[in-house]
PDB file of N, CA and C in Angstrom:
ATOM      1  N   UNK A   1     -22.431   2.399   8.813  1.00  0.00           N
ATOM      2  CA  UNK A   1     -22.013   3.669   8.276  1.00  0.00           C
ATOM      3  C   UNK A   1     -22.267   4.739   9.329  1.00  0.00           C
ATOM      4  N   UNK A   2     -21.406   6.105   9.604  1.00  0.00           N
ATOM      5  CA  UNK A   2     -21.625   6.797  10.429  1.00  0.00           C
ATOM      6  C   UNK A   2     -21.903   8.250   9.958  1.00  0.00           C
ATOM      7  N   UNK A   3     -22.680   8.558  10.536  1.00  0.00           N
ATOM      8  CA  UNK A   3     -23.402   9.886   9.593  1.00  0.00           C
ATOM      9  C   UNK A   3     -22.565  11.042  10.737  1.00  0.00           C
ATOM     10  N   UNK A   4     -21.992  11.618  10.061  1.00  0.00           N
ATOM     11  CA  UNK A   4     -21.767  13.152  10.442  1.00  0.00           C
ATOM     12  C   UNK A   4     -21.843  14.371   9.734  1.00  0.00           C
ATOM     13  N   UNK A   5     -21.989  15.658  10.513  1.00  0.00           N
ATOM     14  CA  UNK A   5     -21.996  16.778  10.191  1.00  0.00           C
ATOM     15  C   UNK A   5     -20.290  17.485  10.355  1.00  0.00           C
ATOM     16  N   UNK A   6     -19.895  17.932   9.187  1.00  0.00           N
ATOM     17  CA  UNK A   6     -18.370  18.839   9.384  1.00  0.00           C
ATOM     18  C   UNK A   6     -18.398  19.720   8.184  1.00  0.00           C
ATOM     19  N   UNK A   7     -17.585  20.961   9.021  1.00  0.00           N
ATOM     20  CA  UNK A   7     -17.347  21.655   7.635  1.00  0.00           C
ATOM     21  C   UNK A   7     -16.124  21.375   6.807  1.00  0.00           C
ATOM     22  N   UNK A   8     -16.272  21.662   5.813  1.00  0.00           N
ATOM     23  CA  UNK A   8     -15.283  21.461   4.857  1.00  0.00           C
ATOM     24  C   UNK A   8     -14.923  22.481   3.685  1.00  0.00           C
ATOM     25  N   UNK A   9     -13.512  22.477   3.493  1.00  0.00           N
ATOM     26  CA  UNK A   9     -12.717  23.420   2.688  1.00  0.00           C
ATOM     27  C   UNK A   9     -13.349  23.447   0.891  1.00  0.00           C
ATOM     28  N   UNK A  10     -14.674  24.337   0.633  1.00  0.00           N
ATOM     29  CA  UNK A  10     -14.857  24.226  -0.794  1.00  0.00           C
ATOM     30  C   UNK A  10     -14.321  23.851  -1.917  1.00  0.00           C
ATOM     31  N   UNK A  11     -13.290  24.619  -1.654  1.00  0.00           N
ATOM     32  CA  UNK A  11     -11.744  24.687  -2.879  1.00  0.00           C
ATOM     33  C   UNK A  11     -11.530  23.239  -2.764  1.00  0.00           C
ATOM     34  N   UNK A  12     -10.937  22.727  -1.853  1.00  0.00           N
ATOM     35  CA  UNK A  12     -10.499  21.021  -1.427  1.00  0.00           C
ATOM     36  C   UNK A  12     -11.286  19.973  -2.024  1.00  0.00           C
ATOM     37  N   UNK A  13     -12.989  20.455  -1.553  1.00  0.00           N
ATOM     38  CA  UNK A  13     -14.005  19.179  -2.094  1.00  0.00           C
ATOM     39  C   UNK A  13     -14.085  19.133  -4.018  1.00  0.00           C
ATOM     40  N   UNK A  14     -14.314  20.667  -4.107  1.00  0.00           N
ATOM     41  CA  UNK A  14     -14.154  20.849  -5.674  1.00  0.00           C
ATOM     42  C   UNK A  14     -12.710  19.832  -6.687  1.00  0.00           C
ATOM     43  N   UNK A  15     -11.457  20.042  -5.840  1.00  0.00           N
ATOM     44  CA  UNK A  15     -10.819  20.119  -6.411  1.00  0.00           C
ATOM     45  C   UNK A  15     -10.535  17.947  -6.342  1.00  0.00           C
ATOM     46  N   UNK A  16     -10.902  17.766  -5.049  1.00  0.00           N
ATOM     47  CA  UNK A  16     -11.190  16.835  -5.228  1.00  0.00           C
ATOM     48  C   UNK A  16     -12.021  15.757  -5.738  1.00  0.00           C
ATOM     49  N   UNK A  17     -13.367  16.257  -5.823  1.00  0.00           N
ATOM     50  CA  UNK A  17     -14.076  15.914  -6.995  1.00  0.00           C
ATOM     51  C   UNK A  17     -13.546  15.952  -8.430  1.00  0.00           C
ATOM     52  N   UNK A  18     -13.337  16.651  -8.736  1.00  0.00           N
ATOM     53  CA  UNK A  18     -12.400  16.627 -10.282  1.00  0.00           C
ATOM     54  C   UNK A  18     -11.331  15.784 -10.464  1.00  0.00           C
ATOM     55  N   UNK A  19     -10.825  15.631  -9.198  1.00  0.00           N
ATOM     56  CA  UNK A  19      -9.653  14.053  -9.448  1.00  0.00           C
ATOM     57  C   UNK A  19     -10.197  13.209  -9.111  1.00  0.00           C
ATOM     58  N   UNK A  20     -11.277  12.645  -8.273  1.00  0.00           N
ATOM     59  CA  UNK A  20     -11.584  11.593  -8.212  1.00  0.00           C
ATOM     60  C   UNK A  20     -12.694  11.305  -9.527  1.00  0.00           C
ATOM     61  N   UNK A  21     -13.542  12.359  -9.887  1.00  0.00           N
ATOM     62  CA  UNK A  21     -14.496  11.949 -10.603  1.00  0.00           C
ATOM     63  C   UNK A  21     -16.207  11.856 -10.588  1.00  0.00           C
ATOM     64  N   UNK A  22     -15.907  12.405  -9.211  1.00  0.00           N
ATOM     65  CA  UNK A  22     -17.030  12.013  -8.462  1.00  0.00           C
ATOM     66  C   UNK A  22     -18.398  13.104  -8.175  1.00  0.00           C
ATOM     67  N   UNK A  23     -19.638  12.712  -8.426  1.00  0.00           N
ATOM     68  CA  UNK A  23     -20.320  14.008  -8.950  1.00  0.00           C
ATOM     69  C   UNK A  23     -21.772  14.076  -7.346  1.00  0.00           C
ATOM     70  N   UNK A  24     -21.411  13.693  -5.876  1.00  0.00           N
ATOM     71  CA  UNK A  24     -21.647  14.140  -5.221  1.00  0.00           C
ATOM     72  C   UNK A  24     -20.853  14.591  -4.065  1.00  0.00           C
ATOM     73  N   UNK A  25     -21.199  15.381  -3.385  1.00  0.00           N
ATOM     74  CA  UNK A  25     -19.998  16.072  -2.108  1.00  0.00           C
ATOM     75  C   UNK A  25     -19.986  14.208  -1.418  1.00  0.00           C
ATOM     76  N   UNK A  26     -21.060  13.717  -0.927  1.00  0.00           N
ATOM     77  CA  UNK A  26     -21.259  12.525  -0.636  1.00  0.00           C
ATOM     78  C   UNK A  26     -19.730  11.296  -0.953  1.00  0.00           C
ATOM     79  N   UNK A  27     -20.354  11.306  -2.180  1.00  0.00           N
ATOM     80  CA  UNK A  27     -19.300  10.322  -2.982  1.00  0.00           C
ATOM     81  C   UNK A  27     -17.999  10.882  -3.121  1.00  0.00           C
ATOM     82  N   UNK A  28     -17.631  11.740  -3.367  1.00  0.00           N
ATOM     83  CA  UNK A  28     -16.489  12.572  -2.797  1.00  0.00           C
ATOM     84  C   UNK A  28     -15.403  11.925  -1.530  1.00  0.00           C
ATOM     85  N   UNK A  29     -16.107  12.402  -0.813  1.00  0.00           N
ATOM     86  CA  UNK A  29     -15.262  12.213   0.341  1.00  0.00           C
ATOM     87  C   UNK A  29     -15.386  11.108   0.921  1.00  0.00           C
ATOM     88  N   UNK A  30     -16.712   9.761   0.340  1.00  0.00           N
ATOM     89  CA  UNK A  30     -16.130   8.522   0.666  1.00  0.00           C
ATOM     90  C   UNK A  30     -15.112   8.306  -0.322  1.00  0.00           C
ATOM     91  N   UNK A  31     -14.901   8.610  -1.175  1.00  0.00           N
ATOM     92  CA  UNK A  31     -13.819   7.948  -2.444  1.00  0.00           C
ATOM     93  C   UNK A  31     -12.257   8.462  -2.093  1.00  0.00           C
ATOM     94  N   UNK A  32     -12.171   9.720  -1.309  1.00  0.00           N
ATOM     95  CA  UNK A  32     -11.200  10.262  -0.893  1.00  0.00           C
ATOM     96  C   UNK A  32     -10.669   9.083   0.284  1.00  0.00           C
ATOM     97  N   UNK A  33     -11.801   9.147   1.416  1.00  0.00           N
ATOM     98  CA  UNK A  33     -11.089   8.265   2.687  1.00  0.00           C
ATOM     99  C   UNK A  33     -11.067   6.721   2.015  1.00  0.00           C
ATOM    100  N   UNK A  34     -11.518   5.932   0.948  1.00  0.00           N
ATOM    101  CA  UNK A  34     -11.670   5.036   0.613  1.00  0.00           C
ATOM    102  C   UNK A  34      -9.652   4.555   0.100  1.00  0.00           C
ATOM    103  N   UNK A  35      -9.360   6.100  -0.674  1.00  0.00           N
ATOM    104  CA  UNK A  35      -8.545   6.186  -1.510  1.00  0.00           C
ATOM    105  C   UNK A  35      -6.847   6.046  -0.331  1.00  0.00           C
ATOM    106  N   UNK A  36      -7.224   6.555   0.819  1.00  0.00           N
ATOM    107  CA  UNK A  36      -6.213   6.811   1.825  1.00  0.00           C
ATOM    108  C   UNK A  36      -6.355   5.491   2.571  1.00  0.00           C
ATOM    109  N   UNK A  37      -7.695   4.864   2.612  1.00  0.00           N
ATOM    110  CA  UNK A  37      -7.324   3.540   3.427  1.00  0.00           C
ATOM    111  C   UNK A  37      -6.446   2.022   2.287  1.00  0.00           C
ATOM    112  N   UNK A  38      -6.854   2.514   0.934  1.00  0.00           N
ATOM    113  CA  UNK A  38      -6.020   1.576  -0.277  1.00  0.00           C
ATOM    114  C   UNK A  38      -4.158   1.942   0.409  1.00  0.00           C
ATOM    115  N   UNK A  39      -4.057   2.973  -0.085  1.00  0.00           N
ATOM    116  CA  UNK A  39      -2.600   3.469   0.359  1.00  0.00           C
ATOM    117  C   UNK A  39      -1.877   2.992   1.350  1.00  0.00           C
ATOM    118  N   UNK A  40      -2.853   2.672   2.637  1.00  0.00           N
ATOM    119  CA  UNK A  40      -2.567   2.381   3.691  1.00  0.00           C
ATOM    120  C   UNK A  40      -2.299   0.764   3.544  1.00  0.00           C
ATOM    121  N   UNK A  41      -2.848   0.065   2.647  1.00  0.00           N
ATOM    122  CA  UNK A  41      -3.004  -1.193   2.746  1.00  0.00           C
ATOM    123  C   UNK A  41      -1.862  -1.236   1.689  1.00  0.00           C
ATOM    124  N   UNK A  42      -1.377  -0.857   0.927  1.00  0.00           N
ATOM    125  CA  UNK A  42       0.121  -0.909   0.309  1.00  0.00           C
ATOM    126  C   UNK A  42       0.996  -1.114   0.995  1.00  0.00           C
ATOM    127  N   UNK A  43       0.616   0.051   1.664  1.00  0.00           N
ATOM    128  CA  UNK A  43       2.220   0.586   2.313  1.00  0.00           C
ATOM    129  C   UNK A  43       2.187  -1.086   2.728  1.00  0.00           C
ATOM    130  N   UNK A  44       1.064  -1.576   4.082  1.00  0.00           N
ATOM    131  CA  UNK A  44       1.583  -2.547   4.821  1.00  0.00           C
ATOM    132  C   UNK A  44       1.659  -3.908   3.486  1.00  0.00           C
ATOM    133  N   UNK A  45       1.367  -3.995   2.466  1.00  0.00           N
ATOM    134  CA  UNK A  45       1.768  -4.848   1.923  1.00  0.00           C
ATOM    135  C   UNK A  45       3.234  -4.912   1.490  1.00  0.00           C
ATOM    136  N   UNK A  46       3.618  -3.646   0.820  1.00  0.00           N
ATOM    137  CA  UNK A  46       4.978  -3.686   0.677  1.00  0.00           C
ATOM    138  C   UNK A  46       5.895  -3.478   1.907  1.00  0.00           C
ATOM    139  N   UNK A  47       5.326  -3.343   3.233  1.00  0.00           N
ATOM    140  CA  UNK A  47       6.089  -3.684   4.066  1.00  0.00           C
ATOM    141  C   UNK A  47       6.151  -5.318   3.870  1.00  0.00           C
ATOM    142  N   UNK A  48       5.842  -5.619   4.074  1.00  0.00           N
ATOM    143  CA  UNK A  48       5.732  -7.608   3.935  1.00  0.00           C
ATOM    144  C   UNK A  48       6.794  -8.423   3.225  1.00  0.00           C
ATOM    145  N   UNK A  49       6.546  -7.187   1.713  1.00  0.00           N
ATOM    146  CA  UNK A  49       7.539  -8.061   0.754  1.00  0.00           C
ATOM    147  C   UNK A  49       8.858  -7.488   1.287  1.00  0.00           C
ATOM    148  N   UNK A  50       8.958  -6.165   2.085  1.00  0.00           N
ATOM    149  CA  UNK A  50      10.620  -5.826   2.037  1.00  0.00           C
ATOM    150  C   UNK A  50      10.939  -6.771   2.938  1.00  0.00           C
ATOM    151  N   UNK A  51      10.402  -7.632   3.733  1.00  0.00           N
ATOM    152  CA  UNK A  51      10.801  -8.186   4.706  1.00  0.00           C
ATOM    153  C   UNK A  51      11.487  -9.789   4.631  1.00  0.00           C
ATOM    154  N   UNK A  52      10.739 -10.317   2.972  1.00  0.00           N
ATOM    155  CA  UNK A  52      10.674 -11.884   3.061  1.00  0.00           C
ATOM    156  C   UNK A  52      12.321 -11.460   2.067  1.00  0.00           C
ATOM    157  N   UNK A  53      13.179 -12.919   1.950  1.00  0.00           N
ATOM    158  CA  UNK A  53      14.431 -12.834   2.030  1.00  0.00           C
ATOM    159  C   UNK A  53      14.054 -13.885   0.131  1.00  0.00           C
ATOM    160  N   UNK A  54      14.536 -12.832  -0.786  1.00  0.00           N
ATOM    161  CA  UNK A  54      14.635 -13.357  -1.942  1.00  0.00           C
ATOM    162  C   UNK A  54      15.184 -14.414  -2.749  1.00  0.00           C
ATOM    163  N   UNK A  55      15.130 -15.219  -3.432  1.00  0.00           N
ATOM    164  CA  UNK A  55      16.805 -16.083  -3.811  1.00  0.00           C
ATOM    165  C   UNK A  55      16.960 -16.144  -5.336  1.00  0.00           C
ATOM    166  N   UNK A  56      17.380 -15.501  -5.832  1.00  0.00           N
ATOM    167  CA  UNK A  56      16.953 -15.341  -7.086  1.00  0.00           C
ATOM    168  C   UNK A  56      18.475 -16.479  -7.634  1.00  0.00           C
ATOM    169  N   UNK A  57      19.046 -16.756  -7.236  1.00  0.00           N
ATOM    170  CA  UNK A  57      19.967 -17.779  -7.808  1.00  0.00           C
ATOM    171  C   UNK A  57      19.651 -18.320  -9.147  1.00  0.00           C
ATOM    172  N   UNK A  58      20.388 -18.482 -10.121  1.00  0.00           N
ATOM    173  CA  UNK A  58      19.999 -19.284 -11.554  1.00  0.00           C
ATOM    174  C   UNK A  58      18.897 -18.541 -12.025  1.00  0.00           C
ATOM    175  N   UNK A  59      18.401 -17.672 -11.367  1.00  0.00           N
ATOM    176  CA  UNK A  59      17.421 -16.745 -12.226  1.00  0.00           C
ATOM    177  C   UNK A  59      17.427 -16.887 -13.756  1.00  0.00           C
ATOM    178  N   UNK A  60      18.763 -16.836 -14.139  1.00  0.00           N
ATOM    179  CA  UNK A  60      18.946 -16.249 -15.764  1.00  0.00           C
ATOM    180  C   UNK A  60      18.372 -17.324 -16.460  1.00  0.00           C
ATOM    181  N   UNK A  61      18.466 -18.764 -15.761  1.00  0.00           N
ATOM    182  CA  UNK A  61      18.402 -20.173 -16.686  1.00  0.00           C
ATOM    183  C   UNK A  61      17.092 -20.449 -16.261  1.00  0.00           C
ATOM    184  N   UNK A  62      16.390 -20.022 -15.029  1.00  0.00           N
ATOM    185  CA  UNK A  62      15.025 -20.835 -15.105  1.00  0.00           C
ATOM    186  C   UNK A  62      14.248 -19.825 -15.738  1.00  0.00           C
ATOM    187  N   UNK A  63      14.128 -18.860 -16.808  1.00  0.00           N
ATOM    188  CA  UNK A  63      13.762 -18.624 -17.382  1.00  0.00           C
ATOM    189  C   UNK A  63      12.995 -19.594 -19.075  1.00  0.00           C
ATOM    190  N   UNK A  64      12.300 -19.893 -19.852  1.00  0.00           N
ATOM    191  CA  UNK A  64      11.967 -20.780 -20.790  1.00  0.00           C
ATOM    192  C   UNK A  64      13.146 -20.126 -22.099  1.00  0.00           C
ATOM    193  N   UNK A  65      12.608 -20.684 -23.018  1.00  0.00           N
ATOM    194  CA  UNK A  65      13.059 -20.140 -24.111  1.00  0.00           C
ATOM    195  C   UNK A  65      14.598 -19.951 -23.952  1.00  0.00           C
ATOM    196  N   UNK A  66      15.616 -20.324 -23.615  1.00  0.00           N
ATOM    197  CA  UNK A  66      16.862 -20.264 -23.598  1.00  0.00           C
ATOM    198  C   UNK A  66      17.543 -19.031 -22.733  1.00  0.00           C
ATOM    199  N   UNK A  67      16.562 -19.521 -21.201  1.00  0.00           N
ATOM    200  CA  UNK A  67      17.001 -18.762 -20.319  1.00  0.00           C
ATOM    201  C   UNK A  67      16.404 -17.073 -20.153  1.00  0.00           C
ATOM    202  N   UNK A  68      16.887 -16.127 -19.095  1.00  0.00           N
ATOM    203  CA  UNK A  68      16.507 -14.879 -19.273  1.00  0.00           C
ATOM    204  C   UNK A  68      17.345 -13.868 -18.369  1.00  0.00           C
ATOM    205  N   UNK A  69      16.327 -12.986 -17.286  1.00  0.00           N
ATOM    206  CA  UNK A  69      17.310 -12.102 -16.932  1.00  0.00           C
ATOM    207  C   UNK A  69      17.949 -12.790 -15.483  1.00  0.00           C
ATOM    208  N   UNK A  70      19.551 -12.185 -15.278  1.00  0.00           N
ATOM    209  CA  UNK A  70      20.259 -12.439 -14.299  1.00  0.00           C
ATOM    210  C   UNK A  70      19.513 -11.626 -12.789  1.00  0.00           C
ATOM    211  N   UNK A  71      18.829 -12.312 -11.825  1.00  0.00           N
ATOM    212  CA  UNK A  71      17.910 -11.294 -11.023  1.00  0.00           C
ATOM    213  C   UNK A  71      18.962 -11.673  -9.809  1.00  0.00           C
ATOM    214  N   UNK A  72      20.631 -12.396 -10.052  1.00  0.00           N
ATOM    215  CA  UNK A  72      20.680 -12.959  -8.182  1.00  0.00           C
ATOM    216  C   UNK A  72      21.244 -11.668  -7.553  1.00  0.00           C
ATOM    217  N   UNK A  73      21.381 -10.407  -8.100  1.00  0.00           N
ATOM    218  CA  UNK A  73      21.803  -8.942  -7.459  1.00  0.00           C
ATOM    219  C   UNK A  73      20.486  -8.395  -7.224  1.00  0.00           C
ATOM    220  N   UNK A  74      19.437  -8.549  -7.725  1.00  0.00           N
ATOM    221  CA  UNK A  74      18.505  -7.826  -7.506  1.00  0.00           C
ATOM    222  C   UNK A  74      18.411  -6.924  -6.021  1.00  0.00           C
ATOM    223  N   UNK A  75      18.228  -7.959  -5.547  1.00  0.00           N
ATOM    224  CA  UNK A  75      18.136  -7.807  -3.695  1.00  0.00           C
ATOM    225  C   UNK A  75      18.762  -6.671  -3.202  1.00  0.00           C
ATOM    226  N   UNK A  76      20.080  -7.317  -3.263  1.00  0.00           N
ATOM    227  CA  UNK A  76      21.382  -6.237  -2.538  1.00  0.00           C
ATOM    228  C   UNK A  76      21.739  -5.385  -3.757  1.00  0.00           C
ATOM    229  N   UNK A  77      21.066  -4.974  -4.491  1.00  0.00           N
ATOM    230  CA  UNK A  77      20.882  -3.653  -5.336  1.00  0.00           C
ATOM    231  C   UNK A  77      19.698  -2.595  -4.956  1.00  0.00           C
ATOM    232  N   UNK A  78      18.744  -3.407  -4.556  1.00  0.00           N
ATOM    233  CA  UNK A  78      17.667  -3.049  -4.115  1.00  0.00           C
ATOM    234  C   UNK A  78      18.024  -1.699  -2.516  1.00  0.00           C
ATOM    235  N   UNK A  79      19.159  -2.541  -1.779  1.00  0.00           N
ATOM    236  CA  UNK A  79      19.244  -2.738  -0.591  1.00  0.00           C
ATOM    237  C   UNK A  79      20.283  -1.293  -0.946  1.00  0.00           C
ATOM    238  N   UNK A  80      20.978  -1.658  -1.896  1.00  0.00           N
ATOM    239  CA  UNK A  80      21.971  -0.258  -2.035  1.00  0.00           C
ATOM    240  C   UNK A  80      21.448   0.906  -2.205  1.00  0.00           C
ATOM    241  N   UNK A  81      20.102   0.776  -3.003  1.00  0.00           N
ATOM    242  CA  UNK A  81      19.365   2.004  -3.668  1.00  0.00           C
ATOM    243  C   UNK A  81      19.124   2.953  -2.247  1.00  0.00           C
ATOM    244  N   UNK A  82      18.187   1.988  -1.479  1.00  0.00           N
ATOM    245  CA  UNK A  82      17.670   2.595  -0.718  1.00  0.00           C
ATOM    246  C   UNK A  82      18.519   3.223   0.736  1.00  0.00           C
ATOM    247  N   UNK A  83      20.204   2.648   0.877  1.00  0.00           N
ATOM    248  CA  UNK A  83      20.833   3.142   2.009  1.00  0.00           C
ATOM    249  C   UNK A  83      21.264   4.416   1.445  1.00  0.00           C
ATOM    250  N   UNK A  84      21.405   4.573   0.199  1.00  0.00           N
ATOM    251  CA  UNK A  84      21.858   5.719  -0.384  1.00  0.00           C
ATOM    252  C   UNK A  84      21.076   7.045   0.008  1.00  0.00           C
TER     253      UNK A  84
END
């Protein structure tokens, strides 16, 4: 752990304490950088999945129970949303 001294924006820590929950300046602002390194680890997860190549073929039938939803557009719907 690395101990430093910085100043910091009152209004900011307050206001961030109240969204995180958190009832020292301490715990605060680890829960803040804690909260930005999660985010960070999304993002690169959902980088991952945009990358792997889907096949949703027969989707509708390998569903149980007498089949389910049609997912083989999913993809290149997906793909439309986002050129838009």
């Amino acid at each position: 752990m690395t101990r430093i001294t910085v100043d910091v924006n009152d209004e900011w820590l307050d206001a961030a304490r109240e969204e995180l929950g958190t009832g020292t300046k301490v715990a605060t602002i680890n829960a803040a950088l804690e909260s930005f390194a999660e985010r960070r680890r999304a993002r690169e997860a959902l980088a991952i999945f945009d990358e792997v190549e889907m096949d949703f073929e027969g989707s509708s039938a390998s569903f149980g129970y007498g089949g389910g939803r049609d997912l083989s557009r999913l993809a290149e719907e997906a793909r439309t949303r986002k050129a838009v």
